[in-house]
N, C-alpha and C. Protein backbone atom coordinates (compact mmCIF):
# COMPACT_ATOMS: atom_id res chain seq x y z
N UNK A 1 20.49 -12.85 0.96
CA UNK A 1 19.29 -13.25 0.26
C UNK A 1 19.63 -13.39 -1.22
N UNK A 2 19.16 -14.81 -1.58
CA UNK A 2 19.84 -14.88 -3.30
C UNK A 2 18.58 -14.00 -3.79
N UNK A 3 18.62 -14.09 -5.14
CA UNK A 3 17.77 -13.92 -6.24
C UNK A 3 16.84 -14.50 -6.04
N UNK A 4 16.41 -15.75 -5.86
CA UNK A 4 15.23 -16.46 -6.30
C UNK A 4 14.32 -16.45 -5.29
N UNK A 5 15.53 -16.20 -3.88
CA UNK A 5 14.66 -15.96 -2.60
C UNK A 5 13.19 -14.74 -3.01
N UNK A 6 14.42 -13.67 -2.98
CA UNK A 6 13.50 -11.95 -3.41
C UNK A 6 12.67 -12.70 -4.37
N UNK A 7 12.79 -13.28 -5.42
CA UNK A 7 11.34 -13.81 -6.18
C UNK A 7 10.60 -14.56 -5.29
N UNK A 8 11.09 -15.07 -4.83
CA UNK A 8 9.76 -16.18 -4.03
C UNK A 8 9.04 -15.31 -3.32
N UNK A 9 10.04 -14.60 -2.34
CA UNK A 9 9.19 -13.59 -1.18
C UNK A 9 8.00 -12.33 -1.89
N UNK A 10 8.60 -11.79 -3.03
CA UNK A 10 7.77 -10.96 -3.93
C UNK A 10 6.54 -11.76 -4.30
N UNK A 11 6.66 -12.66 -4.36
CA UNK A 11 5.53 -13.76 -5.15
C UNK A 11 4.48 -13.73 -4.29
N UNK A 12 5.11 -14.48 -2.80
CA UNK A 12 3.84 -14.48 -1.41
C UNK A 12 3.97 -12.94 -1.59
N UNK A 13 4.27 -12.19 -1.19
CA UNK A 13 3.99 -10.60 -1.08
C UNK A 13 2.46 -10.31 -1.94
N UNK A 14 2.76 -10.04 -3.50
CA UNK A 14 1.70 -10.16 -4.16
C UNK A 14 0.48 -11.25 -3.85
N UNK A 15 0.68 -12.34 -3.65
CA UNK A 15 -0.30 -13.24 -3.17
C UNK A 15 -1.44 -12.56 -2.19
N UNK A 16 -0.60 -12.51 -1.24
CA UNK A 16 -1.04 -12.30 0.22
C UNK A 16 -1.24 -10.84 0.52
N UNK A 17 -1.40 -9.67 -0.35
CA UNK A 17 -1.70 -8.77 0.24
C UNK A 17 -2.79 -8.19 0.26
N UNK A 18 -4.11 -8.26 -0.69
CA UNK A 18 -4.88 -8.09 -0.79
C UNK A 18 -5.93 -9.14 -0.29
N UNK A 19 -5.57 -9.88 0.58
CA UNK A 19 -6.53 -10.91 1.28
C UNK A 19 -6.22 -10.89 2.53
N UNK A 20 -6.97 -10.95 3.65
CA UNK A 20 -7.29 -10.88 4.80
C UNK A 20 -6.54 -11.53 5.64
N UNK A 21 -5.52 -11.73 5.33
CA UNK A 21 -4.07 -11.88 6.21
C UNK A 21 -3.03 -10.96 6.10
N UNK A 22 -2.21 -11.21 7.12
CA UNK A 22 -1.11 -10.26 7.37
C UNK A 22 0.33 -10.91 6.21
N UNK A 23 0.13 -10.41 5.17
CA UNK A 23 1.64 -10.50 4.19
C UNK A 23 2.85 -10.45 4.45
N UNK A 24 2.86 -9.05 5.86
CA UNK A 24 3.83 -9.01 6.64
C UNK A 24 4.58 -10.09 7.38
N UNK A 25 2.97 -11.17 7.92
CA UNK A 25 3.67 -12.08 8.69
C UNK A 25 4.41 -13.42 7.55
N UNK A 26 3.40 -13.35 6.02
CA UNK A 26 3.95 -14.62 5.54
C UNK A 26 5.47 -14.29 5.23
N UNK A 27 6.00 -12.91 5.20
CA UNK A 27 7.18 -12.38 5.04
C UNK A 27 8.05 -12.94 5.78
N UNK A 28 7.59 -13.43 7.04
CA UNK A 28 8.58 -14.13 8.15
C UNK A 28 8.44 -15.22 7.78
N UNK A 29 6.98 -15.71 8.11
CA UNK A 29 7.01 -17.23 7.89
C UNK A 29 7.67 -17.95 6.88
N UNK A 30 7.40 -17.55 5.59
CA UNK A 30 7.83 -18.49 4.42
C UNK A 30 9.73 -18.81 5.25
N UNK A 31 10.61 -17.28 5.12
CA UNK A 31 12.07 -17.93 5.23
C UNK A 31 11.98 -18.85 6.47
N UNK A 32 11.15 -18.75 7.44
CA UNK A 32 11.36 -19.38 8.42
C UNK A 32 11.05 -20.98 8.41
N UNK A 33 9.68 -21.15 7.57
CA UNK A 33 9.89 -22.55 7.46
C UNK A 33 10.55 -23.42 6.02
N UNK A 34 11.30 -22.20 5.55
CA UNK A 34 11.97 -22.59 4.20
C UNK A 34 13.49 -23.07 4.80
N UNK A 35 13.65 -22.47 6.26
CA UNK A 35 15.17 -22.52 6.82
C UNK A 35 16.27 -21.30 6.22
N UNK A 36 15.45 -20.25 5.80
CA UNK A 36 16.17 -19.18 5.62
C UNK A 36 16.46 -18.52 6.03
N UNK A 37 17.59 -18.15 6.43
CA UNK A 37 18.12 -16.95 7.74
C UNK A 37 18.75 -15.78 7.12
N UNK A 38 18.30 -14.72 7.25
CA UNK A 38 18.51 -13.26 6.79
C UNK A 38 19.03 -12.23 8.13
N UNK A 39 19.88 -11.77 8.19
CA UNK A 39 19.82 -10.33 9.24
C UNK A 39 18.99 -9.81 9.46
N UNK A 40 18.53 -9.51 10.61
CA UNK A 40 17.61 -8.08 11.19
C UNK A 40 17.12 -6.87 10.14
N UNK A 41 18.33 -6.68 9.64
CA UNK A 41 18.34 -5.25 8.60
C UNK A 41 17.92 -5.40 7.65
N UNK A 42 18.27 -6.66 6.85
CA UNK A 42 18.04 -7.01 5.79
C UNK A 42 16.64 -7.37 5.22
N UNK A 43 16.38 -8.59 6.27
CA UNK A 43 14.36 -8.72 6.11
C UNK A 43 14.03 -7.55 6.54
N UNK A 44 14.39 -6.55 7.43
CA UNK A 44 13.28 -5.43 7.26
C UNK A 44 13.45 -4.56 6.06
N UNK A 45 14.56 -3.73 5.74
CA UNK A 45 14.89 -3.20 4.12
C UNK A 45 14.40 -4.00 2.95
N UNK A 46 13.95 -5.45 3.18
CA UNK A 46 13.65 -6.37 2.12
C UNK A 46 12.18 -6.12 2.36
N UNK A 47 11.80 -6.33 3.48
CA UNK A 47 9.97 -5.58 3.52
C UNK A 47 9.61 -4.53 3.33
N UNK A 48 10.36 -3.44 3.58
CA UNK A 48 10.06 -2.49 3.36
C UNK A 48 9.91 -2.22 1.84
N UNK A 49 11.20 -2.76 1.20
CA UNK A 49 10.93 -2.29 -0.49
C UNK A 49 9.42 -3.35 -0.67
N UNK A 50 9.44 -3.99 -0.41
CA UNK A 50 8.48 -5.10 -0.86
C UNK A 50 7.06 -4.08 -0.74
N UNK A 51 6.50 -3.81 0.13
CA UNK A 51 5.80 -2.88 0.84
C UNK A 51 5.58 -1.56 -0.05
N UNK A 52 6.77 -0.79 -0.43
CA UNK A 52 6.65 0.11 -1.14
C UNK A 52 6.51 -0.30 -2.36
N UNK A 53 6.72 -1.48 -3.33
CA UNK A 53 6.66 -1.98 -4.40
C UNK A 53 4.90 -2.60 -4.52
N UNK A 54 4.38 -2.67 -3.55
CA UNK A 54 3.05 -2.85 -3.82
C UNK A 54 2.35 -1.62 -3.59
N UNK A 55 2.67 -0.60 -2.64
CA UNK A 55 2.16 0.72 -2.99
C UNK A 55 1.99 1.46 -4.63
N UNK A 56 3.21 1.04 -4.98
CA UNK A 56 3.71 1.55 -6.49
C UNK A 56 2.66 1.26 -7.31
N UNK A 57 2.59 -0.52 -7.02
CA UNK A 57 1.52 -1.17 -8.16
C UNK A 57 -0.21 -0.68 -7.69
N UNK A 58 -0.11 -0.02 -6.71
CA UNK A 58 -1.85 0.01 -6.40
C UNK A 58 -1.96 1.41 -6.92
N UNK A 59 -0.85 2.29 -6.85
CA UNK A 59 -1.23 3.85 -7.40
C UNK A 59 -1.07 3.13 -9.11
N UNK A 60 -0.47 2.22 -9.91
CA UNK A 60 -0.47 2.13 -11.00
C UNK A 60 -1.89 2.05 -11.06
N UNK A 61 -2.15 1.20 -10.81
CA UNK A 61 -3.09 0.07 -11.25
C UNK A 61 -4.30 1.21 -10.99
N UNK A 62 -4.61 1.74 -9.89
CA UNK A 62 -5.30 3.26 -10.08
C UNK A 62 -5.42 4.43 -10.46
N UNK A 63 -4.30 4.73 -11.37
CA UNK A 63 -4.00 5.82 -11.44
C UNK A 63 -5.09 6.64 -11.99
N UNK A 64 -5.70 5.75 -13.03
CA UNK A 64 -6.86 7.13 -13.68
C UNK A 64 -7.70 7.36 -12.63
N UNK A 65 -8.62 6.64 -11.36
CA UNK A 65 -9.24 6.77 -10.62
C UNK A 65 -8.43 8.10 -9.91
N UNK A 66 -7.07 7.79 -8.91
CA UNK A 66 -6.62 8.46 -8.62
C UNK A 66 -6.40 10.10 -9.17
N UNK A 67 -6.12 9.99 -10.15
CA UNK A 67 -6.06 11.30 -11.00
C UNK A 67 -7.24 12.18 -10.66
N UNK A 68 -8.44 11.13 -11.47
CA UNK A 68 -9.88 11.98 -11.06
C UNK A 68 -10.15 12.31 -10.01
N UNK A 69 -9.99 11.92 -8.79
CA UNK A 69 -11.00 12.07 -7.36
C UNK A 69 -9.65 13.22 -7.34
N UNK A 70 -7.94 13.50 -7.58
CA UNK A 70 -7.16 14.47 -6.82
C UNK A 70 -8.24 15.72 -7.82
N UNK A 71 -8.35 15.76 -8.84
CA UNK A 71 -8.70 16.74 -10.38
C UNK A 71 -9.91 17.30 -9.54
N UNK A 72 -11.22 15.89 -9.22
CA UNK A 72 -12.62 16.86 -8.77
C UNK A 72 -12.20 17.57 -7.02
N UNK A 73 -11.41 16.92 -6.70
CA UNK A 73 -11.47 17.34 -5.29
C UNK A 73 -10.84 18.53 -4.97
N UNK A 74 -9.41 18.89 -6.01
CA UNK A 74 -8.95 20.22 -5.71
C UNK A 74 -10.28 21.32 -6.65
N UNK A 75 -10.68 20.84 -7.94
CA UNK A 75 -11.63 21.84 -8.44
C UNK A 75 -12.77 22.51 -7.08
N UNK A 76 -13.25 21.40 -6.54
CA UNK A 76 -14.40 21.69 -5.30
C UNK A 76 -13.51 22.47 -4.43
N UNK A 77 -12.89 22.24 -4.18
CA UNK A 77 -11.89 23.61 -2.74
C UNK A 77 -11.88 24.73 -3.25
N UNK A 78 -11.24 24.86 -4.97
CA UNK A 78 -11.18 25.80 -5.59
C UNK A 78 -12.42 26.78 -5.53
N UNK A 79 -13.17 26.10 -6.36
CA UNK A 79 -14.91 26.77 -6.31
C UNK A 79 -15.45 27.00 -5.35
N UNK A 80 -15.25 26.19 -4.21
CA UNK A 80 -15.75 26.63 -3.21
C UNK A 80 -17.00 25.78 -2.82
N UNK A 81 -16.81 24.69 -3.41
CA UNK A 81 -18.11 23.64 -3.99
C UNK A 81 -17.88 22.38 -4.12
N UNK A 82 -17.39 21.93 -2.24
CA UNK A 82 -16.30 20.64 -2.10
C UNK A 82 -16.80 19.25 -2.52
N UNK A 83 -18.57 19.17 -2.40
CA UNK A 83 -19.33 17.91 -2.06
C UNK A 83 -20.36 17.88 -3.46
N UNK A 84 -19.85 18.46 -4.59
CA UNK A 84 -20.88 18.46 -5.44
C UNK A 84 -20.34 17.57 -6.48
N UNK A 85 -19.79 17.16 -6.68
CA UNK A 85 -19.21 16.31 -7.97
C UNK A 85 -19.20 14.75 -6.65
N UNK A 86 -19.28 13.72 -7.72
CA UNK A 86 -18.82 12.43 -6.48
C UNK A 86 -17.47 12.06 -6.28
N UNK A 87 -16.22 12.54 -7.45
CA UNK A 87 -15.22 12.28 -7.02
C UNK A 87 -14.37 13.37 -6.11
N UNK A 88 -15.00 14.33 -5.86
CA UNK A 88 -14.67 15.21 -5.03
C UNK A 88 -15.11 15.01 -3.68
N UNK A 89 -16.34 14.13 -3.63
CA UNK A 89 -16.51 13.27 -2.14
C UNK A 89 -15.86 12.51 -1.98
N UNK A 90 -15.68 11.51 -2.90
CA UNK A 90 -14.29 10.64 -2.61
C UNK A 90 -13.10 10.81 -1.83
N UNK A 91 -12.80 12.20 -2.54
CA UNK A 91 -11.23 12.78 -1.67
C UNK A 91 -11.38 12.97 -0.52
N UNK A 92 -12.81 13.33 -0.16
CA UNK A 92 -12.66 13.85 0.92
C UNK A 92 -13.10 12.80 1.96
N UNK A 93 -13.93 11.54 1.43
CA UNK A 93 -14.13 10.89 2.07
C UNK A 93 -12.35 9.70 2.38
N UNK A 94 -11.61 9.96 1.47
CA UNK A 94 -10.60 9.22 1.45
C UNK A 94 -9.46 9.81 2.77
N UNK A 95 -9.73 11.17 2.68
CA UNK A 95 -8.93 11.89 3.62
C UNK A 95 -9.46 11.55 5.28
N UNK A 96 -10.97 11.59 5.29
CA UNK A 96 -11.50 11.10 6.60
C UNK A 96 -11.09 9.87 7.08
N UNK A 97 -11.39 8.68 6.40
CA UNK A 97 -10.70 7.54 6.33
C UNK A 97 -9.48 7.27 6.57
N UNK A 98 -8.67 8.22 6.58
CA UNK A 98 -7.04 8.26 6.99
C UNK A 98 -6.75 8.65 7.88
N UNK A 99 -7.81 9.71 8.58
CA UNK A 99 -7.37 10.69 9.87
C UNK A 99 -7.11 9.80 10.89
N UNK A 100 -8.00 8.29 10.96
CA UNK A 100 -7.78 7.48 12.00
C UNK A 100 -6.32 7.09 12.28
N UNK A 101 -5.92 6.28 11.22
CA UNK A 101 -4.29 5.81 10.93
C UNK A 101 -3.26 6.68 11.34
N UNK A 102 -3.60 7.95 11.11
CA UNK A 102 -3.04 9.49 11.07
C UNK A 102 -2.67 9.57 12.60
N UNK A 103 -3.82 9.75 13.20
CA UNK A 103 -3.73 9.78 14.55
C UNK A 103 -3.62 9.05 15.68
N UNK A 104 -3.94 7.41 15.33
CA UNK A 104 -3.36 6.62 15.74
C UNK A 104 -1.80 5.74 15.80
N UNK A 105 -1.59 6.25 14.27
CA UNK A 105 -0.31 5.80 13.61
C UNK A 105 0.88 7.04 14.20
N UNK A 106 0.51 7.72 14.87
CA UNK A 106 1.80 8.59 15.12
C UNK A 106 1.83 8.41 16.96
């Protein structure tokens, strides 16, 4: 994979991930109808960083949100007073929201 490839593919990556298609699949598609042939190992280690490189940018890009809902949500466990602040529902509503993936995903 040259250079400009990883830019192009990063490019659809960002494009396509926050809209209601699978990014994963334009990940195939683009080399495929570009006539680009990569190894097995390689497009997947190349998705995978890709993948984790947009994780990176969504905890950036959230971070103060993030910060707050971890800050009210451990204070509420602490106190003893999980559902009284709203970003302390958050956490917890964020944690419910995951149990599915959690338990389906394993």
């Amino acid at each position: 994979m040259t250079f400009l490839q990883a830019i192009i593919l990063g490019i659809v990556q960002g494009l396509t991930e926050f809209i209601p298609v699978s990014s994963s699949g334009h990940l195939v598609l683009v080399p495929h109808f570009l006539g680009w042939h990569f190894g097995k190992e390689q497009g997947f280690i190349f998705d995978v960083l890709v993948q984790w490189g947009t994780l990176f940018a969504v905890f950036i890009y959230f971070r103060k949100d993030l910060i707050a809902i971890t800050k009210a949500f451990l204070q509420g466990v602490i106190r003893r007073e999980p559902f009284v602040e709203p970003n302390s529902r958050m956490g917890w509503y964020l944690i419910l929201a995951t149990l599915p993936a959690v338990v389906f995903g394993l």
